[in-house]
C-alpha atoms as a PDB file:
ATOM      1  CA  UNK A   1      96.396 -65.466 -58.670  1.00  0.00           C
ATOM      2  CA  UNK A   2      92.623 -65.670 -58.989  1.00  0.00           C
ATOM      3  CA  UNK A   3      91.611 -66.909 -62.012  1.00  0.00           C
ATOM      4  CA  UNK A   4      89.678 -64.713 -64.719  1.00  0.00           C
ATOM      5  CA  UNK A   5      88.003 -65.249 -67.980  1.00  0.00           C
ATOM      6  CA  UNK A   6      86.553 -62.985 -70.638  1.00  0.00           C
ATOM      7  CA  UNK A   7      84.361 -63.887 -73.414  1.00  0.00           C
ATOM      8  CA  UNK A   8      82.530 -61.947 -76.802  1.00  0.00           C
ATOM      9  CA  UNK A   9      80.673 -63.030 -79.302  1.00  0.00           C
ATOM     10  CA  UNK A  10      81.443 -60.144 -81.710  1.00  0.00           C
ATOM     11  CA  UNK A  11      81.361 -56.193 -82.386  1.00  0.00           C
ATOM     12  CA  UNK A  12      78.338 -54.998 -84.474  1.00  0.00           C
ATOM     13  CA  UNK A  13      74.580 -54.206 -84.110  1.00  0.00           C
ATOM     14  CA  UNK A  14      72.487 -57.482 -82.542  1.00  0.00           C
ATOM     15  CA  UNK A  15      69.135 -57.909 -83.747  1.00  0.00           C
ATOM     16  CA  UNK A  16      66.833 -58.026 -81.107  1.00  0.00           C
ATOM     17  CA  UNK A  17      65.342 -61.220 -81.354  1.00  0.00           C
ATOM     18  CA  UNK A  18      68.551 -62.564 -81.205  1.00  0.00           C
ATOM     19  CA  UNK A  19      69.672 -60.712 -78.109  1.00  0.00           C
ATOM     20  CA  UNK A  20      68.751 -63.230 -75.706  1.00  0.00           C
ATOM     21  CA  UNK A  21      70.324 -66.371 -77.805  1.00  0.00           C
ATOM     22  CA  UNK A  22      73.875 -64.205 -78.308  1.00  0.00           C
ATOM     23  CA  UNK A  23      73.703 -63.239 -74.054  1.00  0.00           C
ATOM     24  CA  UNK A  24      73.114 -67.201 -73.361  1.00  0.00           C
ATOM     25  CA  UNK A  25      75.961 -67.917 -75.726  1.00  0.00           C
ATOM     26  CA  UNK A  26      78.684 -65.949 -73.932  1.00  0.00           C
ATOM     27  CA  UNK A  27      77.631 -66.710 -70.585  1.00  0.00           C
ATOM     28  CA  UNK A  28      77.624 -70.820 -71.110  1.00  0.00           C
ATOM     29  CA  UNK A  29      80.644 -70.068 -73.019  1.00  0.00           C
ATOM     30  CA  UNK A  30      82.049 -67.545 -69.849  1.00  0.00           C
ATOM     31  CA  UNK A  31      80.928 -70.286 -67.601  1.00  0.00           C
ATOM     32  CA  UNK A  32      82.823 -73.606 -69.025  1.00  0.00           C
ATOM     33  CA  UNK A  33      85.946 -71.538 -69.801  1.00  0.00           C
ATOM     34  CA  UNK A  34      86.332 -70.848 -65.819  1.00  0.00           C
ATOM     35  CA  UNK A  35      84.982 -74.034 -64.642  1.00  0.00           C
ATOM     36  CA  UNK A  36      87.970 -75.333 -66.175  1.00  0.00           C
ATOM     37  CA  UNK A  37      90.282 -72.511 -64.200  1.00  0.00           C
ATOM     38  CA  UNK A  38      88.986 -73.298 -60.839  1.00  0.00           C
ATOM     39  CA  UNK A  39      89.892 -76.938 -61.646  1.00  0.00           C
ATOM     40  CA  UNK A  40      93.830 -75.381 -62.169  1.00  0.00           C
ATOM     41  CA  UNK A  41      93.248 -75.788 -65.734  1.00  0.00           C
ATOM     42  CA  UNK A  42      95.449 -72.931 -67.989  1.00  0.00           C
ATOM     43  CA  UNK A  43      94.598 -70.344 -69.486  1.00  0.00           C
ATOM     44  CA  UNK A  44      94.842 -71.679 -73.252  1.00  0.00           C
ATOM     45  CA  UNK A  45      92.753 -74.547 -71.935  1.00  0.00           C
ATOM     46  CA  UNK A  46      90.235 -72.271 -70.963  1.00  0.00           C
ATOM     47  CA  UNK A  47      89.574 -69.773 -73.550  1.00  0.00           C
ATOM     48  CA  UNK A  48      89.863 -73.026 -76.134  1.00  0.00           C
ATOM     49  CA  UNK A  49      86.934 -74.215 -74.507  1.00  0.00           C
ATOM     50  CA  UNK A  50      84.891 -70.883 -74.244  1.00  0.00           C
ATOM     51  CA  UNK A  51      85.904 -70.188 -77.681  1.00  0.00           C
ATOM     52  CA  UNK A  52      84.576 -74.555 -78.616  1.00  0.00           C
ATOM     53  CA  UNK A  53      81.591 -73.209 -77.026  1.00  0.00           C
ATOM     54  CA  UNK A  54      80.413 -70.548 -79.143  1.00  0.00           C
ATOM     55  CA  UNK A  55      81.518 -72.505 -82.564  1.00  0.00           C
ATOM     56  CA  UNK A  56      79.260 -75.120 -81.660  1.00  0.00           C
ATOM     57  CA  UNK A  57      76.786 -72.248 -80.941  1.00  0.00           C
ATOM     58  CA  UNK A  58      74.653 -70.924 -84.451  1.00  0.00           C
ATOM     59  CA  UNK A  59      74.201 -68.039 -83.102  1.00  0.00           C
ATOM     60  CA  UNK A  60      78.224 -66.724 -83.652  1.00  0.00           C
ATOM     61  CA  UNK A  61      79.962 -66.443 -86.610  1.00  0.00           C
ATOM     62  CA  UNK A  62      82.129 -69.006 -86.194  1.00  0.00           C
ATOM     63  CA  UNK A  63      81.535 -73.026 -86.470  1.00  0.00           C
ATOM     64  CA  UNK A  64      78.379 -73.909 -87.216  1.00  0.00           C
ATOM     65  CA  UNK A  65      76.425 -70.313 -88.276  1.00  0.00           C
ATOM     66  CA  UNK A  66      79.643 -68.955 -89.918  1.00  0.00           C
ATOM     67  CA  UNK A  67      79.261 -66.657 -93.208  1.00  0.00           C
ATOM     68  CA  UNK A  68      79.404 -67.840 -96.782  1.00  0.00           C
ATOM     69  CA  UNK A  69      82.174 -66.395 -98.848  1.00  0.00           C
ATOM     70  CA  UNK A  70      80.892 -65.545-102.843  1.00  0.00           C
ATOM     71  CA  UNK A  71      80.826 -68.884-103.928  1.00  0.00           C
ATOM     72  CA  UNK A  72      78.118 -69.772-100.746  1.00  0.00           C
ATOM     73  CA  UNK A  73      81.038 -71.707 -98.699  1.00  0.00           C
ATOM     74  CA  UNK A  74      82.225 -71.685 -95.336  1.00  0.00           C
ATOM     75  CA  UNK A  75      85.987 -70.334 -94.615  1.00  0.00           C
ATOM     76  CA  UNK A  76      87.079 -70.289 -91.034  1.00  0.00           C
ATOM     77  CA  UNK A  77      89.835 -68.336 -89.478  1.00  0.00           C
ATOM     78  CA  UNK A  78      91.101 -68.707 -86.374  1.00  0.00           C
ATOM     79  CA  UNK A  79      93.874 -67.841 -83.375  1.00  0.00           C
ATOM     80  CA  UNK A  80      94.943 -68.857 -80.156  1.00  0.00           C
ATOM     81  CA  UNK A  81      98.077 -67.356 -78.310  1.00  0.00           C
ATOM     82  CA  UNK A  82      99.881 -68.422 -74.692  1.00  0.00           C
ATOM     83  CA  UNK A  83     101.595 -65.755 -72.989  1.00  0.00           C
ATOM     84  CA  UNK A  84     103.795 -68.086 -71.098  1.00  0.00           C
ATOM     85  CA  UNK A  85     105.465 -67.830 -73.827  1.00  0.00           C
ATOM     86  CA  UNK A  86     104.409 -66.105 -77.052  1.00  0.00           C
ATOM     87  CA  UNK A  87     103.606 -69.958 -78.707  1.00  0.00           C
ATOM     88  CA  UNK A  88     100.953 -69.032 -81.174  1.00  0.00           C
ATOM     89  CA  UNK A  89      98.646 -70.983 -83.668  1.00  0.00           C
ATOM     90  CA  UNK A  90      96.646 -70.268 -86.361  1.00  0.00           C
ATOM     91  CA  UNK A  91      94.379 -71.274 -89.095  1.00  0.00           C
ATOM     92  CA  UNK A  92      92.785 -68.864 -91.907  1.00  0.00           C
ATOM     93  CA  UNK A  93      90.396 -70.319 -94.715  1.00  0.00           C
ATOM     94  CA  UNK A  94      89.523 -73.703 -93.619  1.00  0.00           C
ATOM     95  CA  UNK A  95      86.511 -75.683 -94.589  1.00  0.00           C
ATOM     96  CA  UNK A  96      84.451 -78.677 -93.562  1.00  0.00           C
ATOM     97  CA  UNK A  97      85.387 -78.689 -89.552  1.00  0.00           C
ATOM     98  CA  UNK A  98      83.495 -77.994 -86.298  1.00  0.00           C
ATOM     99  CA  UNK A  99      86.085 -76.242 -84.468  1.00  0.00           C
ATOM    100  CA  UNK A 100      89.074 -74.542 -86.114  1.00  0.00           C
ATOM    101  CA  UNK A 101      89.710 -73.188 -82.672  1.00  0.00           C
ATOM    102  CA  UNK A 102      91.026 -77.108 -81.717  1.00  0.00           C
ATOM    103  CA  UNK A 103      93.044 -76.985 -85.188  1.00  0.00           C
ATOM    104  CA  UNK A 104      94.740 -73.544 -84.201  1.00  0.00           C
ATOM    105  CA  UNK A 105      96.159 -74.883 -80.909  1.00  0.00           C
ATOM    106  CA  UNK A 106      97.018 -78.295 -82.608  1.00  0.00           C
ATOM    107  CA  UNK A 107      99.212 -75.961 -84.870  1.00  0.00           C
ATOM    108  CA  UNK A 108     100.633 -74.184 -81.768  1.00  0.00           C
ATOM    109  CA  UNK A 109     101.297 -77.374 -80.165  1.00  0.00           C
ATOM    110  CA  UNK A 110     102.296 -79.791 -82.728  1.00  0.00           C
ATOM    111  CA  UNK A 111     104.374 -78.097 -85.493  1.00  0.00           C
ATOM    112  CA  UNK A 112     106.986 -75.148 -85.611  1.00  0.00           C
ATOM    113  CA  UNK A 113     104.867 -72.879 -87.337  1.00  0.00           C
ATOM    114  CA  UNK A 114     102.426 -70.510 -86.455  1.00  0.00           C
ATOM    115  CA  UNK A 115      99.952 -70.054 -89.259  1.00  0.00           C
ATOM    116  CA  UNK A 116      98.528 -72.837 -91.856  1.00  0.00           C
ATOM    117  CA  UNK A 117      96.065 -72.330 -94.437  1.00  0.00           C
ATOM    118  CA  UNK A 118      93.344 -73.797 -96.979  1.00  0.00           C
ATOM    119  CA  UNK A 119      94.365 -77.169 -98.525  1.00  0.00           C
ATOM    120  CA  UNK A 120      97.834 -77.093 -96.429  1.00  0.00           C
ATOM    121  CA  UNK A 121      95.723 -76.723 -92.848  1.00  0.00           C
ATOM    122  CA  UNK A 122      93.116 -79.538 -94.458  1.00  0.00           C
ATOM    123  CA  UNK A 123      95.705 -82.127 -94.618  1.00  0.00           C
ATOM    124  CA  UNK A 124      97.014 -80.918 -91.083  1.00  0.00           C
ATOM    125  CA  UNK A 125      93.524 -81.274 -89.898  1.00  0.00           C
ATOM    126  CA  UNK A 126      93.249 -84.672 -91.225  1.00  0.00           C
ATOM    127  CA  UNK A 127      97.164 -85.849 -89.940  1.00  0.00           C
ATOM    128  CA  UNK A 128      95.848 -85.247 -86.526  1.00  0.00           C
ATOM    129  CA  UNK A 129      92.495 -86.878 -86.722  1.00  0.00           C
ATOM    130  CA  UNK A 130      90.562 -84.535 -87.136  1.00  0.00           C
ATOM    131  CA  UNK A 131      87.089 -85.413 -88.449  1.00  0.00           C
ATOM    132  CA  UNK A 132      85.819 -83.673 -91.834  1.00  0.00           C
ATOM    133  CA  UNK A 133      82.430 -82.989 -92.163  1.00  0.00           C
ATOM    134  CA  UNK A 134      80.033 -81.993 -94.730  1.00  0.00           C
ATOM    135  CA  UNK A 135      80.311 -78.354 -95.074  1.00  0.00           C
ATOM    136  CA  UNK A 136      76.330 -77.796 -95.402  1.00  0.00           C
ATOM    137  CA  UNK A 137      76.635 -79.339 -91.608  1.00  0.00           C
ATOM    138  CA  UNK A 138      78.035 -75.626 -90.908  1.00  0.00           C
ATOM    139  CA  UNK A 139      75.546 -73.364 -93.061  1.00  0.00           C
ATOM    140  CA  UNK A 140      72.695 -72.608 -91.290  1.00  0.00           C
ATOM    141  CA  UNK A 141      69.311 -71.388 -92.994  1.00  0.00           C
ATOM    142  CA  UNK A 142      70.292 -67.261 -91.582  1.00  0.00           C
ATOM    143  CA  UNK A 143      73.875 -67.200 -93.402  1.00  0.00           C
ATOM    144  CA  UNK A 144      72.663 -68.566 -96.736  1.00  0.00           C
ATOM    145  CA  UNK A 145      69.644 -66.210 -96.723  1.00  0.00           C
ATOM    146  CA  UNK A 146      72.284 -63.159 -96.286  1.00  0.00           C
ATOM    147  CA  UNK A 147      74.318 -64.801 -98.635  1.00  0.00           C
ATOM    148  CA  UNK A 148      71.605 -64.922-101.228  1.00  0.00           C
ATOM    149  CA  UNK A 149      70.418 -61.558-100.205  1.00  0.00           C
ATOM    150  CA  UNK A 150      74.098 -59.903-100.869  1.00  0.00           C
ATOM    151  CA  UNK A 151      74.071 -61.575-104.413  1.00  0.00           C
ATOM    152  CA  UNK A 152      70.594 -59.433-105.547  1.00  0.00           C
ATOM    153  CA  UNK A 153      72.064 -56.328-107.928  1.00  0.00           C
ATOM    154  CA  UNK A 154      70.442 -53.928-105.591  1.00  0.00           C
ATOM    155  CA  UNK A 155      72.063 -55.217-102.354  1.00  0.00           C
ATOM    156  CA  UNK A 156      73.910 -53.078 -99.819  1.00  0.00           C
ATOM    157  CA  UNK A 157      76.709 -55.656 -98.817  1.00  0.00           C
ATOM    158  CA  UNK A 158      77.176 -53.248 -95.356  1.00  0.00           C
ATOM    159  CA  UNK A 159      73.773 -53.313 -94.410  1.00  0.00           C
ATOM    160  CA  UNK A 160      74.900 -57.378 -94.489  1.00  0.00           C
ATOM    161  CA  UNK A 161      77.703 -57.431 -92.559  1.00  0.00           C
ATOM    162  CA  UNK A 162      75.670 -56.538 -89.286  1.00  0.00           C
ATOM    163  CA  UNK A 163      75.132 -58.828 -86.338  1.00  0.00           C
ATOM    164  CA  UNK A 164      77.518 -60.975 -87.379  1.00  0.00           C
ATOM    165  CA  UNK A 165      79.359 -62.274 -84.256  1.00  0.00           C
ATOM    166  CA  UNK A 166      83.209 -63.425 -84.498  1.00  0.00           C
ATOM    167  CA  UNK A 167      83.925 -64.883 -81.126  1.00  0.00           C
ATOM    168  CA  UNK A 168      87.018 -64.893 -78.352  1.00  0.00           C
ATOM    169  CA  UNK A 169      88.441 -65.373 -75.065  1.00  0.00           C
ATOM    170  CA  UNK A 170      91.218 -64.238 -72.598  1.00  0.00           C
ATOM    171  CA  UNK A 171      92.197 -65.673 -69.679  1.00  0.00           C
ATOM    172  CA  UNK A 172      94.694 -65.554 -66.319  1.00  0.00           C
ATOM    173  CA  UNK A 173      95.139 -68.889 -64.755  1.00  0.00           C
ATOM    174  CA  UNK A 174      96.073 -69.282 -61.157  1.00  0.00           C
ATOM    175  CA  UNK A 175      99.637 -69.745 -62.013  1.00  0.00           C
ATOM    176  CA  UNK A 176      99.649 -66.209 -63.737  1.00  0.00           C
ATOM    177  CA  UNK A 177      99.511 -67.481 -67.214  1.00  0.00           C
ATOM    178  CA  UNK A 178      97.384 -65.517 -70.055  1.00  0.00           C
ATOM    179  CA  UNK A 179      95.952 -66.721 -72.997  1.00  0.00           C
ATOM    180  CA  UNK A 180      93.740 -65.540 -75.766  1.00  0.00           C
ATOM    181  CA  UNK A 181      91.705 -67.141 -78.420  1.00  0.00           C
ATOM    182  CA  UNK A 182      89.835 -65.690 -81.403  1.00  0.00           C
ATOM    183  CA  UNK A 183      87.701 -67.787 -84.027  1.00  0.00           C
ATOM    184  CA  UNK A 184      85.300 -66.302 -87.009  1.00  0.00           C
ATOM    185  CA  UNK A 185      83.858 -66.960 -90.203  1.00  0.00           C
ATOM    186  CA  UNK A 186      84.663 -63.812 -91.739  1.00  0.00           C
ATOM    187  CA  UNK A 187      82.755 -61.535 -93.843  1.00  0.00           C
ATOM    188  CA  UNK A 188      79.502 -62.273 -95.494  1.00  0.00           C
ATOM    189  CA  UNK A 189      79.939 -62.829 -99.247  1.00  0.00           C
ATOM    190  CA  UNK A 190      83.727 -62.257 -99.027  1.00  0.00           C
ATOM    191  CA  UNK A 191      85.719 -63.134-101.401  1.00  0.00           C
ATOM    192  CA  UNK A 192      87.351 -66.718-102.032  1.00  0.00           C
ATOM    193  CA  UNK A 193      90.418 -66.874-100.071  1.00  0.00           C
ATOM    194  CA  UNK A 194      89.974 -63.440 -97.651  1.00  0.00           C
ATOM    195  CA  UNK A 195      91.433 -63.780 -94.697  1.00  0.00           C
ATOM    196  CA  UNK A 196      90.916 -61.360 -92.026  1.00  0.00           C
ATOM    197  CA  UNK A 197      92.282 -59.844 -89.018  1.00  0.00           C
ATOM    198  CA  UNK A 198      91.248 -63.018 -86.718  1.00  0.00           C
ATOM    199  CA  UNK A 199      94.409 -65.681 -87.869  1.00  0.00           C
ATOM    200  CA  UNK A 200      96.957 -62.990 -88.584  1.00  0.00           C
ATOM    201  CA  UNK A 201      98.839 -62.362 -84.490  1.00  0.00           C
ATOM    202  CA  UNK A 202      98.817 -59.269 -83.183  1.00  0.00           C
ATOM    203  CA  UNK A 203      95.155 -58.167 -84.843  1.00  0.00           C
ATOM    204  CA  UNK A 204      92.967 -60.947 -83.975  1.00  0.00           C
ATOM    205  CA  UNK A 205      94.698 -61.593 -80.223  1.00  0.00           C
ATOM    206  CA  UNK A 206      97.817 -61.286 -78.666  1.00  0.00           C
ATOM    207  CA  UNK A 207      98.768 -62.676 -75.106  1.00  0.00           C
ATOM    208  CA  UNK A 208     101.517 -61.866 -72.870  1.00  0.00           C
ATOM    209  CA  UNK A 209     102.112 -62.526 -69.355  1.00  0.00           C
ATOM    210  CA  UNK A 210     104.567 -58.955 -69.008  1.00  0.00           C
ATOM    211  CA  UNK A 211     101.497 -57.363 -69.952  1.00  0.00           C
ATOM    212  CA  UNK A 212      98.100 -59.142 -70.544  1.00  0.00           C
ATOM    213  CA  UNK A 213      95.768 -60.431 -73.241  1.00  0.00           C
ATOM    214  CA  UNK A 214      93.576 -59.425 -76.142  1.00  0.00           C
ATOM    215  CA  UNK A 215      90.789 -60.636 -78.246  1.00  0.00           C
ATOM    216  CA  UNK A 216      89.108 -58.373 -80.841  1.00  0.00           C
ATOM    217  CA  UNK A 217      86.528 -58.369 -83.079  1.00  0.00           C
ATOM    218  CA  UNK A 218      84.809 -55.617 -85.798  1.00  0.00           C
ATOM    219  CA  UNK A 219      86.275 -55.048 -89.578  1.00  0.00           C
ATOM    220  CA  UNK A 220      88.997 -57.139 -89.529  1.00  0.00           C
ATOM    221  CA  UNK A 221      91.196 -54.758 -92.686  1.00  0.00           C
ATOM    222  CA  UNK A 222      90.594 -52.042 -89.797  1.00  0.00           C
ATOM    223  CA  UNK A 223      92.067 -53.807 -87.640  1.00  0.00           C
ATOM    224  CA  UNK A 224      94.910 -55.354 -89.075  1.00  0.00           C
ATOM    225  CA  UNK A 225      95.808 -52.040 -90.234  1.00  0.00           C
ATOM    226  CA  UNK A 226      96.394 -50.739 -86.887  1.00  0.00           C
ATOM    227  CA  UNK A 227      97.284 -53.604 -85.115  1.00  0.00           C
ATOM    228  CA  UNK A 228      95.105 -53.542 -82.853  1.00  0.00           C
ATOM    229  CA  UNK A 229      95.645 -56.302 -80.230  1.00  0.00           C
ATOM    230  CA  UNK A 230      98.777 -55.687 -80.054  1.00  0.00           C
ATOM    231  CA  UNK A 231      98.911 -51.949 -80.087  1.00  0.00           C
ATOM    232  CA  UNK A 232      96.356 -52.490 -76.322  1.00  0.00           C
ATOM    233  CA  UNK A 233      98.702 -54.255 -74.827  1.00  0.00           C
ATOM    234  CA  UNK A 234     101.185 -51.719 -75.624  1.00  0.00           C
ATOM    235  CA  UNK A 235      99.012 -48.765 -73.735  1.00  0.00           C
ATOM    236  CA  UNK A 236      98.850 -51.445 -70.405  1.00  0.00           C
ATOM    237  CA  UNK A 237     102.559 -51.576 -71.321  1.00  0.00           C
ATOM    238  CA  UNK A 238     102.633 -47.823 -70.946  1.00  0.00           C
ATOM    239  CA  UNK A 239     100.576 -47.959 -67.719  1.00  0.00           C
ATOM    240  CA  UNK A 240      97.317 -47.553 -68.965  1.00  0.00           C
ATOM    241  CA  UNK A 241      94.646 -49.745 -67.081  1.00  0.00           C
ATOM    242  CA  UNK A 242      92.697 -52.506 -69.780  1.00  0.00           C
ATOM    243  CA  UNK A 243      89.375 -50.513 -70.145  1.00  0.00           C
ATOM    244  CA  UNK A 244      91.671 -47.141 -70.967  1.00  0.00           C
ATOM    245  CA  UNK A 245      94.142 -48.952 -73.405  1.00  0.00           C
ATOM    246  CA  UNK A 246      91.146 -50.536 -75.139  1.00  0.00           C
ATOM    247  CA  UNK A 247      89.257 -47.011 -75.653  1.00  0.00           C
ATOM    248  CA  UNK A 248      92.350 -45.444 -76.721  1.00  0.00           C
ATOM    249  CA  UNK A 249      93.145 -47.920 -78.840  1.00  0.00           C
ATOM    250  CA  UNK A 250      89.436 -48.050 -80.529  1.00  0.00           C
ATOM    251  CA  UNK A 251      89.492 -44.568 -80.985  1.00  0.00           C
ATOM    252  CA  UNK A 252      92.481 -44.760 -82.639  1.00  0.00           C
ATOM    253  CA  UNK A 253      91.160 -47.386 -85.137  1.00  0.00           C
ATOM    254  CA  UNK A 254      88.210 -45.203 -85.580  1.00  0.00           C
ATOM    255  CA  UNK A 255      89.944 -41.869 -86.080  1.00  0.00           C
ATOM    256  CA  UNK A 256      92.692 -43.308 -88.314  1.00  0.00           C
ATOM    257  CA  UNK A 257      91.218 -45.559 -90.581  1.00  0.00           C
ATOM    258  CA  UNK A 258      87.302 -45.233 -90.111  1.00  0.00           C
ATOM    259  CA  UNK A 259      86.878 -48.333 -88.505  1.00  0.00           C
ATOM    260  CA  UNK A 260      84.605 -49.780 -85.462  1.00  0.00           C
ATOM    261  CA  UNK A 261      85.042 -53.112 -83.573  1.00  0.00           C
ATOM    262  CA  UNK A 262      85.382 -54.281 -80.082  1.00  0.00           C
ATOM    263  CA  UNK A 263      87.783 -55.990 -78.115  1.00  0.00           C
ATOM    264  CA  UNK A 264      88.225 -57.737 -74.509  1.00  0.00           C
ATOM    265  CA  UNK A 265      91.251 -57.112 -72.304  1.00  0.00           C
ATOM    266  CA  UNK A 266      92.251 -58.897 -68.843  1.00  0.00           C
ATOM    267  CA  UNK A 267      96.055 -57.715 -67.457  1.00  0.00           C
ATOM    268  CA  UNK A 268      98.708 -59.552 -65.556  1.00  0.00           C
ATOM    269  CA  UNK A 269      96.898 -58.738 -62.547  1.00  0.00           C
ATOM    270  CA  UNK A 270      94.038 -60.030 -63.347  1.00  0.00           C
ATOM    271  CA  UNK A 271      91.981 -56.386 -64.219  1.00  0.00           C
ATOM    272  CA  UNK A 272      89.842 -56.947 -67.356  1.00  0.00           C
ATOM    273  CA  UNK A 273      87.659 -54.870 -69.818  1.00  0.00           C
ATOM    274  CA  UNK A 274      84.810 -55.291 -72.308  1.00  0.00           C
ATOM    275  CA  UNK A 275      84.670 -52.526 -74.634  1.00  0.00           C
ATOM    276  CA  UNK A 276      83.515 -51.603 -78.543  1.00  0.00           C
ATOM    277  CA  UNK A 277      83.089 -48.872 -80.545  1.00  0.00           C
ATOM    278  CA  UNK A 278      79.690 -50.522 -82.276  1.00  0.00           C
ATOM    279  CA  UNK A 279      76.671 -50.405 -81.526  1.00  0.00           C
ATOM    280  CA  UNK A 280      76.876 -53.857 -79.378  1.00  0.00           C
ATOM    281  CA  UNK A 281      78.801 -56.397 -78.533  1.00  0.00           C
ATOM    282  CA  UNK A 282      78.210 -59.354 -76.824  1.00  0.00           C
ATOM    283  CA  UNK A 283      80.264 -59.966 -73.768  1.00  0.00           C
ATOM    284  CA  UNK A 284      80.562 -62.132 -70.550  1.00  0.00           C
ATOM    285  CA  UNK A 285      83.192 -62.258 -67.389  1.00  0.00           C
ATOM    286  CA  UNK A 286      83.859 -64.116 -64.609  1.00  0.00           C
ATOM    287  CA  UNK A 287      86.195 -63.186 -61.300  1.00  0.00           C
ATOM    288  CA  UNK A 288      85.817 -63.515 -58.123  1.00  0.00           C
ATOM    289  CA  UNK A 289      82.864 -66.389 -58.473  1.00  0.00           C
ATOM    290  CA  UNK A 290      80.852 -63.309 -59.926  1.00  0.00           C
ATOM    291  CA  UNK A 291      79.825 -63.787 -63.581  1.00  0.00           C
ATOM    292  CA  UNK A 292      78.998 -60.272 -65.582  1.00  0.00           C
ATOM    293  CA  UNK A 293      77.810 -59.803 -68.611  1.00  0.00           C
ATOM    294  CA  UNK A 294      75.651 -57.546 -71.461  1.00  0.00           C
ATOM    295  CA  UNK A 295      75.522 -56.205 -75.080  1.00  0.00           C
ATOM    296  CA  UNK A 296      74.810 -52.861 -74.879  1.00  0.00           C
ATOM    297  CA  UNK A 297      76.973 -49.825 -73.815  1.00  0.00           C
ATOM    298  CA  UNK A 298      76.844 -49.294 -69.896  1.00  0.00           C
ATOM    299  CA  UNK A 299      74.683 -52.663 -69.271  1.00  0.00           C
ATOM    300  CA  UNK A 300      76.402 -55.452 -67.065  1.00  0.00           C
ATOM    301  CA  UNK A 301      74.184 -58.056 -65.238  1.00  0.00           C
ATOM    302  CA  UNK A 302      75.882 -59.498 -62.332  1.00  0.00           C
ATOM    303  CA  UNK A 303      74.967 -63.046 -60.814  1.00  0.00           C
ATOM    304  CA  UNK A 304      76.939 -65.803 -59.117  1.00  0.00           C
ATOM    305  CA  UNK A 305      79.047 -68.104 -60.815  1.00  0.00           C
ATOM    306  CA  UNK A 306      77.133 -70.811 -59.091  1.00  0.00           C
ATOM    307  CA  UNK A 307      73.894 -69.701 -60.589  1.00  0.00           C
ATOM    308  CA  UNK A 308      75.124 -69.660 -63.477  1.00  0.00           C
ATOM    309  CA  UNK A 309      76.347 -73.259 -63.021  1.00  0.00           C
ATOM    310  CA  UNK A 310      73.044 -74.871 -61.812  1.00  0.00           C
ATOM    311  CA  UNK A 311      71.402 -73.211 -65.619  1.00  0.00           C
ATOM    312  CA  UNK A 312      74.417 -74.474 -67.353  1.00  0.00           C
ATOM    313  CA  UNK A 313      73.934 -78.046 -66.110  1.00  0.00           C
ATOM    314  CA  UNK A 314      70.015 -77.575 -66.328  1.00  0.00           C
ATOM    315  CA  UNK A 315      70.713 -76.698 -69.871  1.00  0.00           C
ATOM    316  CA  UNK A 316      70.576 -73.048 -69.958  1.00  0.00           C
END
């Protein structure tokens, strides 16, 4: 099996001066994820690292540049899934860490449950090692100026919850395995405690190697309502190919419940998709050596893997 990894930095509308920052993200992140692959790492390894990637990257909503809830805090959700065999982890509301992507799999990997949360997943976090740090080292200047701008009586919280940027991954390895991973910092000015779509399985990501693997992103009580991860993989389980399941399922979403998102798709045979609703999404692929990517509807730049390598290690 040739190795395949897909990568967005969230469902929404994208400023346009911060096009070019969000395309760079998911490409670098695109990038590492299948360096990894061609090295016969796994899938979970690789969309871990994608997902590492664009926490550490301000531009996403997730790590470092994640929302503040009401109170002006960071709380992080995240997923991660292996389709080898359905092992999932998860972590909803957690403060004061860089990566609660690493935390998720540490859940998958390390205890016999699947979801931990708040206080409970901070003294997980710190069991394992993992270091705390201060939670201004998370805020940047953009998500406390929305924050502040969503507490003004005249404030349109929608208008706020635009080009926000949760961010994911799926993957096939060459041994056939599929992953997914899914990591956000919610909604702007939520309140204490929310937890979205991202940490709860089935909505955020699901992966299965009978069928394939899903990462989504958009209004996360949309999604949750309709299951939406889960309820793509049952179209490819129908027959559907990844780009029709994840239209039929969006529409679905949209026609049901009112809601818009995006997701990305790749199958057990290694066919993937890159599709939203919204306005934009910011996506990135690689197969075949070839790395594609865009943010708006019908654009896909194509260049070689290696390319993209040499700007990666120049510091793209």
């Amino acid at each position: 099996m040739k190795p395949v990894i897909v990568v967005h930095g969230g469902a929404g509308r994208i400023f346009r001066e911060r096009e070019e920052g969000c395309r760079a993200g998911v490409v670098r992140a695109a990038v590492r994820g299948y360096a990894l692959l061609k090295q016969g790492g796994s899938a979970v390894d690789a969309v871990e690292e994608a997902v590492r990637s664009m926490e550490d990257d301000p531009h996403f909503n997730a790590g470092c540049g994640s929302v503040l809830n009401e109170k002006g805090e960071v709380e992080m959700d995240a997923i991660i899934m292996d389709g080898k065999n359905l092992d999932s982890g998860a972590v909803s509301a957690v403060k004061c860490i860089a990566n609660p992507i690493k935390l998720a799999r540490l859940v998958m990997e390390k205890t016999k449950h699947m979801l931990l949360t708040d206080h409970g997943a901070h003294l997980f976090a710190q069991a394992m090692g993992i270091p705390e740090i201060p939670g201004e080292k998370l805020i940047t200047e953009r998500s406390r100026e929305r924050w502040k701008k969503n507490l003004e009586p005249d404030s349109n919280p929608e208008e706020f919850q635009k080009d926000l940027g949760t961010v994911g991954a799926v993957a096939i390895d060459s041994e056939g395995n599929v992953a997914c991973a899914t990591s956000t910092g919610g909604l702007s000015n939520k309140m204490i405690g929310r937890v979205g779509d991202t940490a709860c399985i089935g909505s955020g990501g699901y992966a299965d190697n009978h069928s394939g693997a899903t990462s989504t992103t958009g209004h996360g009580e949309s999604i949750m309502k309709v299951v939406l991860a889960r309820l793509i993989l049952y179209h490819m389980e129908q027959g559907m190919s990844p780009e029709v399941a994840a239209d039929t399922a969006l529409d679905y979403m949209k026609t049901r419940v009112g809601g818009l998102g995006g997701v990305i798709v790749v199958n057990k045979a290694g066919e993937w998709a890159a599709r939203f609703s919204t306005k934009q999404m910011s996506w990135a692929t690689v197969k075949d050596d070839n790395l594609h990517y865009g943010i708006y509807a019908g654009e896909k730049h194509i260049q070689s893997v290696d390319e993209a390598l040499a700007s990666e290690r120049a510091g793209f």
